[in-house]
PDB file of N, CA and C in Angstrom:
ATOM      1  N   UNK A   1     -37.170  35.128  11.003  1.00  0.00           N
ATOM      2  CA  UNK A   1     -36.338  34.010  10.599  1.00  0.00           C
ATOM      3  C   UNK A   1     -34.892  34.492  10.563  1.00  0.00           C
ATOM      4  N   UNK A   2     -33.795  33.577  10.664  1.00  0.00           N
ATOM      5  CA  UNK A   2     -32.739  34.040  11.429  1.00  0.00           C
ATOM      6  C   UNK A   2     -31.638  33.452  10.079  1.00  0.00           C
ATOM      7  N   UNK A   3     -30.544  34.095   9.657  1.00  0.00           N
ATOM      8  CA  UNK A   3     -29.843  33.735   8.365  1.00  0.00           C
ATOM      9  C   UNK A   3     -29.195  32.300   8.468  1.00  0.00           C
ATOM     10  N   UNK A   4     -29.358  31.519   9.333  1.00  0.00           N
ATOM     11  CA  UNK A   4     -28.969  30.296  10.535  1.00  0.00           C
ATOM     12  C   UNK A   4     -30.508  29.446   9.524  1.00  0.00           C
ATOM     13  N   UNK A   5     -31.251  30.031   9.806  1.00  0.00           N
ATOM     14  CA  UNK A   5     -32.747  29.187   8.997  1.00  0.00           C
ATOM     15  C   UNK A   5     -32.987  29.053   8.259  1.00  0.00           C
ATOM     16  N   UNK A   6     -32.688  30.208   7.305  1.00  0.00           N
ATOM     17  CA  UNK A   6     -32.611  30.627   6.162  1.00  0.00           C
ATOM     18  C   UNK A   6     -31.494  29.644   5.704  1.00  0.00           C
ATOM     19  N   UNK A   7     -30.494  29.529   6.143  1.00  0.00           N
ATOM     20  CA  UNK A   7     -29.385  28.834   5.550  1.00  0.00           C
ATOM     21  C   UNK A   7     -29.637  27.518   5.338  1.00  0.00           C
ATOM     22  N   UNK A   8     -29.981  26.744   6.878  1.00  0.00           N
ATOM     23  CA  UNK A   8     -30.613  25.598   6.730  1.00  0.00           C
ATOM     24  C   UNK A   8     -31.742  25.023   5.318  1.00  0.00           C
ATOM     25  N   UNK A   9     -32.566  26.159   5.084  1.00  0.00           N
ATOM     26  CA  UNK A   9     -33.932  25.939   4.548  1.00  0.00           C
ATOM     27  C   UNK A   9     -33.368  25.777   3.114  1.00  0.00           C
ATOM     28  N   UNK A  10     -32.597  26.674   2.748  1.00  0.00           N
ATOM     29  CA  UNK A  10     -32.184  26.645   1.588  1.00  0.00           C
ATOM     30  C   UNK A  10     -30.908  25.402   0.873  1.00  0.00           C
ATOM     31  N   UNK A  11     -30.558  25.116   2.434  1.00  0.00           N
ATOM     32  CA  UNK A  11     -29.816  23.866   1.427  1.00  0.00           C
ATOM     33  C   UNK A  11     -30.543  22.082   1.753  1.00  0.00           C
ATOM     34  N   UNK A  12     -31.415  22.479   2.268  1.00  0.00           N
ATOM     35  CA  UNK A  12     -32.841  21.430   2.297  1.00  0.00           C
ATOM     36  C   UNK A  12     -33.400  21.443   0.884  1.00  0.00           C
ATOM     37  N   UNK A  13     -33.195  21.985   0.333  1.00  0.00           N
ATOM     38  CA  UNK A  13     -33.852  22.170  -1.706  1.00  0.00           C
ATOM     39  C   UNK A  13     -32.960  21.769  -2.685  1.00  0.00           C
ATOM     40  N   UNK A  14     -33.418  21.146  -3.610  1.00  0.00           N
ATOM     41  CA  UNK A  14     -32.660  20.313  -4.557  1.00  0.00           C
ATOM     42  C   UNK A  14     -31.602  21.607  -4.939  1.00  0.00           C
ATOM     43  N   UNK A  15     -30.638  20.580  -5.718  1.00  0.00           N
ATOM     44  CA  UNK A  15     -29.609  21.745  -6.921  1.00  0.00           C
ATOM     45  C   UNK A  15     -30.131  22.684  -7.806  1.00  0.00           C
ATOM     46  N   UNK A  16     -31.263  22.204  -8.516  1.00  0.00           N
ATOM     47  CA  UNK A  16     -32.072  22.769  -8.769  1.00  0.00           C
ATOM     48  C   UNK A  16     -32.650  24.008  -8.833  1.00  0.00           C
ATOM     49  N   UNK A  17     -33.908  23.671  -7.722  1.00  0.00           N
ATOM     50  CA  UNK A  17     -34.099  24.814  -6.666  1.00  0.00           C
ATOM     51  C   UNK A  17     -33.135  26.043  -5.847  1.00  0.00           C
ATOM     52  N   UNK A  18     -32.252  25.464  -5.570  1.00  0.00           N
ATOM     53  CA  UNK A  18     -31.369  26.431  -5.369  1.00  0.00           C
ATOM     54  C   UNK A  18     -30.728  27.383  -6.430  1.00  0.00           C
ATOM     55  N   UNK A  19     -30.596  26.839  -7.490  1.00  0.00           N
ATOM     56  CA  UNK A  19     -30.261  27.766  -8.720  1.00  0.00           C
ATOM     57  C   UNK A  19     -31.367  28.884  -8.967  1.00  0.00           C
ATOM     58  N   UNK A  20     -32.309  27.907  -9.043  1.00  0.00           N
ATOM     59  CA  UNK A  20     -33.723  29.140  -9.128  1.00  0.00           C
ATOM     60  C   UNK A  20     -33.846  29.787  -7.934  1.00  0.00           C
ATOM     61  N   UNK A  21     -33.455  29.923  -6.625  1.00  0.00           N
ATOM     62  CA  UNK A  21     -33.465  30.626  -5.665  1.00  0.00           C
ATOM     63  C   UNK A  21     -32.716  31.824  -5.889  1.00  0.00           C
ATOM     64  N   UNK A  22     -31.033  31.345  -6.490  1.00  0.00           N
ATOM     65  CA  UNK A  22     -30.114  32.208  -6.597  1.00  0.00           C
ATOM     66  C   UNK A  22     -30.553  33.180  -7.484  1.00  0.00           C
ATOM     67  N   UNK A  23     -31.272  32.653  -9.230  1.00  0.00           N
ATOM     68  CA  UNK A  23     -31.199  33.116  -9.992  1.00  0.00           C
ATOM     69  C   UNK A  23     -32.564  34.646  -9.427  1.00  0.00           C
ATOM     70  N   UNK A  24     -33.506  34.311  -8.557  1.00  0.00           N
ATOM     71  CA  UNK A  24     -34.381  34.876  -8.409  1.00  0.00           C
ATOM     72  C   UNK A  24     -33.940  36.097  -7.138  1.00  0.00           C
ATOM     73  N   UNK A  25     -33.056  35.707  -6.169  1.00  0.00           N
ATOM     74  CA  UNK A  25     -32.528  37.131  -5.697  1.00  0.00           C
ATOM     75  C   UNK A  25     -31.755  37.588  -6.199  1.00  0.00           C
ATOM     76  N   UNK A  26     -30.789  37.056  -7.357  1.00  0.00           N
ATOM     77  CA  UNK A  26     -30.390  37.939  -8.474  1.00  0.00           C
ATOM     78  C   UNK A  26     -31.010  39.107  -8.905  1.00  0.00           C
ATOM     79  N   UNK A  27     -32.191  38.607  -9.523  1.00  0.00           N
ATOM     80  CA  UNK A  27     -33.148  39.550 -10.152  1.00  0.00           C
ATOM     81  C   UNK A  27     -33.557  40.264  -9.153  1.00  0.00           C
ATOM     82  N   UNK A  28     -33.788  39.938  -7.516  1.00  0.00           N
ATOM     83  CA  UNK A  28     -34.797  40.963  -6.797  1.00  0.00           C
ATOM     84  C   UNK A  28     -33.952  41.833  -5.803  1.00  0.00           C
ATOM     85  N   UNK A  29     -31.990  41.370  -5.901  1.00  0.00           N
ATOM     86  CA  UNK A  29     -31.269  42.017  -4.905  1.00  0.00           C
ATOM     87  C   UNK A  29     -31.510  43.043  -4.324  1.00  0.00           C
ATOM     88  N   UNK A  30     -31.771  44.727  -5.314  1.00  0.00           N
ATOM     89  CA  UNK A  30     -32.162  46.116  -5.469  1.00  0.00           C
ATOM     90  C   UNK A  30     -33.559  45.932  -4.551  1.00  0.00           C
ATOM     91  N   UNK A  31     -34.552  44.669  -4.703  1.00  0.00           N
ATOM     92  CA  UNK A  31     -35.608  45.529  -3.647  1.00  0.00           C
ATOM     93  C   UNK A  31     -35.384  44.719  -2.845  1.00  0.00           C
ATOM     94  N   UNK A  32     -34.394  43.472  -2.139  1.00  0.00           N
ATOM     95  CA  UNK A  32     -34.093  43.315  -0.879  1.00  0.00           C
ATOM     96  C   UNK A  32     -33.428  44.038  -0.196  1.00  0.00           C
ATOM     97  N   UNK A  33     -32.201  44.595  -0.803  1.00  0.00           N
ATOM     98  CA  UNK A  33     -30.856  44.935  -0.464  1.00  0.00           C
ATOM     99  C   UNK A  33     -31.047  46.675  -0.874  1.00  0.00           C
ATOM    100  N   UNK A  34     -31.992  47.583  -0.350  1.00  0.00           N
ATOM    101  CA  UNK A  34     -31.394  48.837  -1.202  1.00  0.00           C
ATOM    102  C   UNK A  34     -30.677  49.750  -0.959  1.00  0.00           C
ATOM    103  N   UNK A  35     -29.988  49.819  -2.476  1.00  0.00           N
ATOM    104  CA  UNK A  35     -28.736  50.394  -2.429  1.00  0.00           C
ATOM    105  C   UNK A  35     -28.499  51.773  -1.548  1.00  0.00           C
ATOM    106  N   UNK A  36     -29.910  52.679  -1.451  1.00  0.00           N
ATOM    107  CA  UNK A  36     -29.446  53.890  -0.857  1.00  0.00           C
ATOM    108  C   UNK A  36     -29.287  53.704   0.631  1.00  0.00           C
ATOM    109  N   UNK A  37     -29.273  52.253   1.286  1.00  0.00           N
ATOM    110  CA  UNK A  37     -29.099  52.014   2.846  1.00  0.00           C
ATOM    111  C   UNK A  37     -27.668  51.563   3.241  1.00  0.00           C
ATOM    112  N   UNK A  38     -27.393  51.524   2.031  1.00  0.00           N
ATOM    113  CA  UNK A  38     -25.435  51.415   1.951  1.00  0.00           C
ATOM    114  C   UNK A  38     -24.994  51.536   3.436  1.00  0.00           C
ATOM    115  N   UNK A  39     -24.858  50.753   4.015  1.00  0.00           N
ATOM    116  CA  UNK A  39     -24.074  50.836   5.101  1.00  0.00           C
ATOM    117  C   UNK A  39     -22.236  50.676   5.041  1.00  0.00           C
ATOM    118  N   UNK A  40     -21.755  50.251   3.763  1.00  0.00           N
ATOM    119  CA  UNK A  40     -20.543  49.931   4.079  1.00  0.00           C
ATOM    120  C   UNK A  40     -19.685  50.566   3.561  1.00  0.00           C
ATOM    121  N   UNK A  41     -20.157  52.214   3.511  1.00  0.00           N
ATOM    122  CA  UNK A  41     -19.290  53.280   3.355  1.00  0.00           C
ATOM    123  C   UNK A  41     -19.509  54.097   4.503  1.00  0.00           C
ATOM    124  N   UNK A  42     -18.558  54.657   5.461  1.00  0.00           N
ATOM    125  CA  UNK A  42     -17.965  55.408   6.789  1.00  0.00           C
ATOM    126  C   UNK A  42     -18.765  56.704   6.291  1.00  0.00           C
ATOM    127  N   UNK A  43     -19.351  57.501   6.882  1.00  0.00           N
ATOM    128  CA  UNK A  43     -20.064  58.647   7.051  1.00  0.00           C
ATOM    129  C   UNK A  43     -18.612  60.175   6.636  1.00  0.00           C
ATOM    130  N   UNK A  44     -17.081  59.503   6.808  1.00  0.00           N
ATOM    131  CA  UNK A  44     -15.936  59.943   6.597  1.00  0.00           C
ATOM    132  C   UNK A  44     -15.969  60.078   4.882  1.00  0.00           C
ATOM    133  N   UNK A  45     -15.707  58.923   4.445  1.00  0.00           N
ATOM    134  CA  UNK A  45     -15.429  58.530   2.962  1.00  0.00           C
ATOM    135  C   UNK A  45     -16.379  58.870   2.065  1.00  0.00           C
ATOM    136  N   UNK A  46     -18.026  58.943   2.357  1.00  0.00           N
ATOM    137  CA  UNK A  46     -18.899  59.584   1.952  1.00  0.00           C
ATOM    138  C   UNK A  46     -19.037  61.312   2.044  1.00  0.00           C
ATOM    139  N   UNK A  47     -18.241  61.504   2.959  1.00  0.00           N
ATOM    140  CA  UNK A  47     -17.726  63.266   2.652  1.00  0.00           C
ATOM    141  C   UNK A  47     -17.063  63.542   2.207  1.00  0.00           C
ATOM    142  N   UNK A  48     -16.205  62.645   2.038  1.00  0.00           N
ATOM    143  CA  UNK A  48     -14.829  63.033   1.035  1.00  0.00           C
ATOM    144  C   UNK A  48     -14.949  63.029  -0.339  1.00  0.00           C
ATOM    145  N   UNK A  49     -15.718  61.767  -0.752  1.00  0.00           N
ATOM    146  CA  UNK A  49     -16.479  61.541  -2.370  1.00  0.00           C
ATOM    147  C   UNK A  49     -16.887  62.945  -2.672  1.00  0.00           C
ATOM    148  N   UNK A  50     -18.339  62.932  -1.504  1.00  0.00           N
ATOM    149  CA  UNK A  50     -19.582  64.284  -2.360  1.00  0.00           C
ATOM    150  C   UNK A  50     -18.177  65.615  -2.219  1.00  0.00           C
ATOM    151  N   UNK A  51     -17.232  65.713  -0.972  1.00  0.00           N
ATOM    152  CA  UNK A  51     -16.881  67.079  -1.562  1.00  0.00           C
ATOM    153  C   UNK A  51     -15.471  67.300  -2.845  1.00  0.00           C
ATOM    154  N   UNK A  52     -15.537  65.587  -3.001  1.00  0.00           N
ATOM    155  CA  UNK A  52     -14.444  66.019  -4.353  1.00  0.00           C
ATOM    156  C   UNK A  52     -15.385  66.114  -5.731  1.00  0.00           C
ATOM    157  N   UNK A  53     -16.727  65.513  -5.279  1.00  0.00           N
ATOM    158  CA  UNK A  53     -17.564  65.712  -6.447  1.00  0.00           C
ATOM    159  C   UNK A  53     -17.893  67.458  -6.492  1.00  0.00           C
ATOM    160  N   UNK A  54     -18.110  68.083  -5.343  1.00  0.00           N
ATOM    161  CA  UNK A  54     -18.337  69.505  -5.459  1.00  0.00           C
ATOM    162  C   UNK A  54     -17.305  70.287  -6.012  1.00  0.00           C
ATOM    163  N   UNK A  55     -16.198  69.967  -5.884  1.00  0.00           N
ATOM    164  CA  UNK A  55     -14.829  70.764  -6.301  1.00  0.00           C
ATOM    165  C   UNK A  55     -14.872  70.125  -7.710  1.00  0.00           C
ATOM    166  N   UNK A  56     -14.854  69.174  -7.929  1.00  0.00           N
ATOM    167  CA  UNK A  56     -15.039  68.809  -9.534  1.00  0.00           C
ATOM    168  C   UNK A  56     -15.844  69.124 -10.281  1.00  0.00           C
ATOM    169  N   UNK A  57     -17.204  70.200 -10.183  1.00  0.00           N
ATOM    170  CA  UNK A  57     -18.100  70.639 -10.554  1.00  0.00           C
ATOM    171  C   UNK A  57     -17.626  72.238 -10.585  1.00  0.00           C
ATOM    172  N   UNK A  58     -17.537  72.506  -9.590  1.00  0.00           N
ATOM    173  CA  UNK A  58     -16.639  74.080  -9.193  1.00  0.00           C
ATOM    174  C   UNK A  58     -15.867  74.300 -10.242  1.00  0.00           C
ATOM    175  N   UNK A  59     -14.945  73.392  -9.748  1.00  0.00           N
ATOM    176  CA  UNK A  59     -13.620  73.968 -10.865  1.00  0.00           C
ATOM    177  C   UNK A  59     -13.698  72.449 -11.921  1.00  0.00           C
ATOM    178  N   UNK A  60     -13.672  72.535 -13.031  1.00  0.00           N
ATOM    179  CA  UNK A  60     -14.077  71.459 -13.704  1.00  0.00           C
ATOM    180  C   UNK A  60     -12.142  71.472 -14.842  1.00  0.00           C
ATOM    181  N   UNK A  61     -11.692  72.824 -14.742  1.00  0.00           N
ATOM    182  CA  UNK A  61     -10.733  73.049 -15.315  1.00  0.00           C
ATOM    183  C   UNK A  61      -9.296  72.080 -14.407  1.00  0.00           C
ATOM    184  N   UNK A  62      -9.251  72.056 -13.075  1.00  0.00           N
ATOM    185  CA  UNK A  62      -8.493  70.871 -12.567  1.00  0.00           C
ATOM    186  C   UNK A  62      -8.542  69.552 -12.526  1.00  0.00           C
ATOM    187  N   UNK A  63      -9.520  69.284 -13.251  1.00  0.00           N
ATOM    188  CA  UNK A  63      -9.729  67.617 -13.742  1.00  0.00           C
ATOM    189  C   UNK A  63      -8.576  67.293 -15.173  1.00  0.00           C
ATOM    190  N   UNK A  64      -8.330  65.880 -15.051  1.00  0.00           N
ATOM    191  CA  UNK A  64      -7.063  65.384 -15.532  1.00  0.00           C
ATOM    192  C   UNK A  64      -8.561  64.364 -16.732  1.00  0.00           C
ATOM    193  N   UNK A  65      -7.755  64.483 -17.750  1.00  0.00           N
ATOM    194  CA  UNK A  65      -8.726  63.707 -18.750  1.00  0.00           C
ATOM    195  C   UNK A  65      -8.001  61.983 -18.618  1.00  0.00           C
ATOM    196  N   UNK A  66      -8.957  61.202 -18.516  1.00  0.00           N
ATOM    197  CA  UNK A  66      -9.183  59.915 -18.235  1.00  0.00           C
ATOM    198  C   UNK A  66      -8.297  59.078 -19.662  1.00  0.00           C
ATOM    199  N   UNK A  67      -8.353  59.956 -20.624  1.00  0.00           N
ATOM    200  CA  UNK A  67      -8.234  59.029 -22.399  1.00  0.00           C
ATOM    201  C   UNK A  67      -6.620  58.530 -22.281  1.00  0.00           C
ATOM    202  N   UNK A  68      -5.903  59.300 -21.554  1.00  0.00           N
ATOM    203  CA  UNK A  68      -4.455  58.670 -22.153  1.00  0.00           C
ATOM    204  C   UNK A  68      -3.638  58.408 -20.504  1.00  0.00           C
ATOM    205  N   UNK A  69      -4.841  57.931 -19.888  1.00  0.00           N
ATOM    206  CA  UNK A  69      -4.229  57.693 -18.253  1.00  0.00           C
ATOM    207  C   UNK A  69      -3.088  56.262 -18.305  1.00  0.00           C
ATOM    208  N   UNK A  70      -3.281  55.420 -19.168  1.00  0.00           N
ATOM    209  CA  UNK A  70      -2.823  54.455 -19.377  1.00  0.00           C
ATOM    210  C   UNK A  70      -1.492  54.075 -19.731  1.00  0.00           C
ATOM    211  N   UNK A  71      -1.444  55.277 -20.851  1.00  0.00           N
ATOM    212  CA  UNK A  71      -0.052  55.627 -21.716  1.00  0.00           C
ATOM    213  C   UNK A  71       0.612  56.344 -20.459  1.00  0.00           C
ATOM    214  N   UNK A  72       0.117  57.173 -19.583  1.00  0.00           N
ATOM    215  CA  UNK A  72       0.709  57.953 -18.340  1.00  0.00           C
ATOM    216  C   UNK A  72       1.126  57.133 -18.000  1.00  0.00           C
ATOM    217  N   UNK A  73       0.491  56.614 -17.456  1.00  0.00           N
ATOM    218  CA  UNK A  73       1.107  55.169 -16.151  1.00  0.00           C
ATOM    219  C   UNK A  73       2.168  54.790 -16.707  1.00  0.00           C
ATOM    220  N   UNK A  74       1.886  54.128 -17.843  1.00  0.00           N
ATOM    221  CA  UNK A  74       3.407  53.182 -18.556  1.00  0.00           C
ATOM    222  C   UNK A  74       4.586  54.128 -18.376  1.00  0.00           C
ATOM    223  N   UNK A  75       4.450  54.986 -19.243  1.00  0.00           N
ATOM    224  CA  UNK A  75       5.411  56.126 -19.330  1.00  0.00           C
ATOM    225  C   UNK A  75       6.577  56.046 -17.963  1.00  0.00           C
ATOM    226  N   UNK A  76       5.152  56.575 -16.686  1.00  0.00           N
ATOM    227  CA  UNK A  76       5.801  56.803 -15.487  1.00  0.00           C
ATOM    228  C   UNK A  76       6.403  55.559 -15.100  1.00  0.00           C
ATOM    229  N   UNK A  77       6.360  54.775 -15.168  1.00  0.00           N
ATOM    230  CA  UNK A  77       6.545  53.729 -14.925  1.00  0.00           C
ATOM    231  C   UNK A  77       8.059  53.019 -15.757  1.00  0.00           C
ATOM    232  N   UNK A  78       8.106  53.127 -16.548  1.00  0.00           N
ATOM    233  CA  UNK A  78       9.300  52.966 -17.469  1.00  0.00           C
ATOM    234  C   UNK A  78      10.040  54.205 -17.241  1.00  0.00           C
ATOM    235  N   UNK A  79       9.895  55.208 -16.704  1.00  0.00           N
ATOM    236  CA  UNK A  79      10.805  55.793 -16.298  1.00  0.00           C
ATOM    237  C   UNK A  79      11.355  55.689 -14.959  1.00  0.00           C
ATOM    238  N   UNK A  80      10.905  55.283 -14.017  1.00  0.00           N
ATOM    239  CA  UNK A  80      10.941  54.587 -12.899  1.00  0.00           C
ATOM    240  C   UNK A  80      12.233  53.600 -13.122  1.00  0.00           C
ATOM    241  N   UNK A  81      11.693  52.577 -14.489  1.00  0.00           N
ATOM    242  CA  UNK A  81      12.629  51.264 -14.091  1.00  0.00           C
ATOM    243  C   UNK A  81      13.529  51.433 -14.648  1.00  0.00           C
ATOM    244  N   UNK A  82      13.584  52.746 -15.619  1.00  0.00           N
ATOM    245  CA  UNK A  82      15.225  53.263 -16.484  1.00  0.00           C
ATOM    246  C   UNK A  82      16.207  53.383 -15.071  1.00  0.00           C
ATOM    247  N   UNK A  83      15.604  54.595 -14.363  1.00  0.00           N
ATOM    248  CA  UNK A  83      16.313  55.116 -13.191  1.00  0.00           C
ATOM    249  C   UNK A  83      16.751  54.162 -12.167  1.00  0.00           C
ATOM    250  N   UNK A  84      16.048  53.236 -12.056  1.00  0.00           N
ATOM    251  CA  UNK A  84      16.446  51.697 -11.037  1.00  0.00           C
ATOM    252  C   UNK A  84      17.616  51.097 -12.181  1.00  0.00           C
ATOM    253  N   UNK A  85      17.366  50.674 -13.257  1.00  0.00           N
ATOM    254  CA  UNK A  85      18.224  50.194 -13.658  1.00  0.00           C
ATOM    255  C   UNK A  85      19.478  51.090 -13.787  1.00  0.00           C
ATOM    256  N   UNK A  86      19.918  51.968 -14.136  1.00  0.00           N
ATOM    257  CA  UNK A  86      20.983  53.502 -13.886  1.00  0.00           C
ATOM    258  C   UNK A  86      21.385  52.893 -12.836  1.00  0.00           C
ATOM    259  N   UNK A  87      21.011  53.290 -11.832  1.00  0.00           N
ATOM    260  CA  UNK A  87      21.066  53.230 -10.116  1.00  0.00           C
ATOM    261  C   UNK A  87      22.177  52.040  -9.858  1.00  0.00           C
ATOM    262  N   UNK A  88      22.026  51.045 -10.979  1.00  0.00           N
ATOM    263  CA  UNK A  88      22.703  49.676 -10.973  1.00  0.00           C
ATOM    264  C   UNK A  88      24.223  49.511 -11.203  1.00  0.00           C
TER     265      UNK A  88
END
């Protein structure tokens, strides 16, 4: 059956029915769809992940702690728009 039939078939069924359709490959996505057949990561970007995950295991001492990334940003960031505004 072709996603063309499928498409058809499914909007042949009440409002209803279709909710309970949705709600039910909701629940079964993982054993239609499984995740370890991931196609829509490049065989590239998947080497790049696992080997920053290996270097992040390696050396665990060059990791940047996550807790005050936020306050960073701002920071950098307001210093940014001091210097633009200066610039003025």
């Amino acid at each position: 059956m072709s996603v063309e039939q499928i498409e058809a078939t499914l909007l042949k069924l009440s409002r209803l029915e279709r909710r309970k359709f949705a709600v039910w490959f909701y629940l079964h996505e993982d054993e239609i769809l499984d995740p370890r057949e991931d196609d829509d990561v490049s065989p590239e970007v998947k080497a790049e992940i696992l080997g920053r995950r290996e270097a992040a295991l390696a050396h665990p001492e060059l990791l940047e702690p996550w807790g005050d990334t936020s306050e960073r940003l701002r920071a950098q960031l307001n210093e940014i728009r001091r210097q633009k505004a200066e610039a003025r």
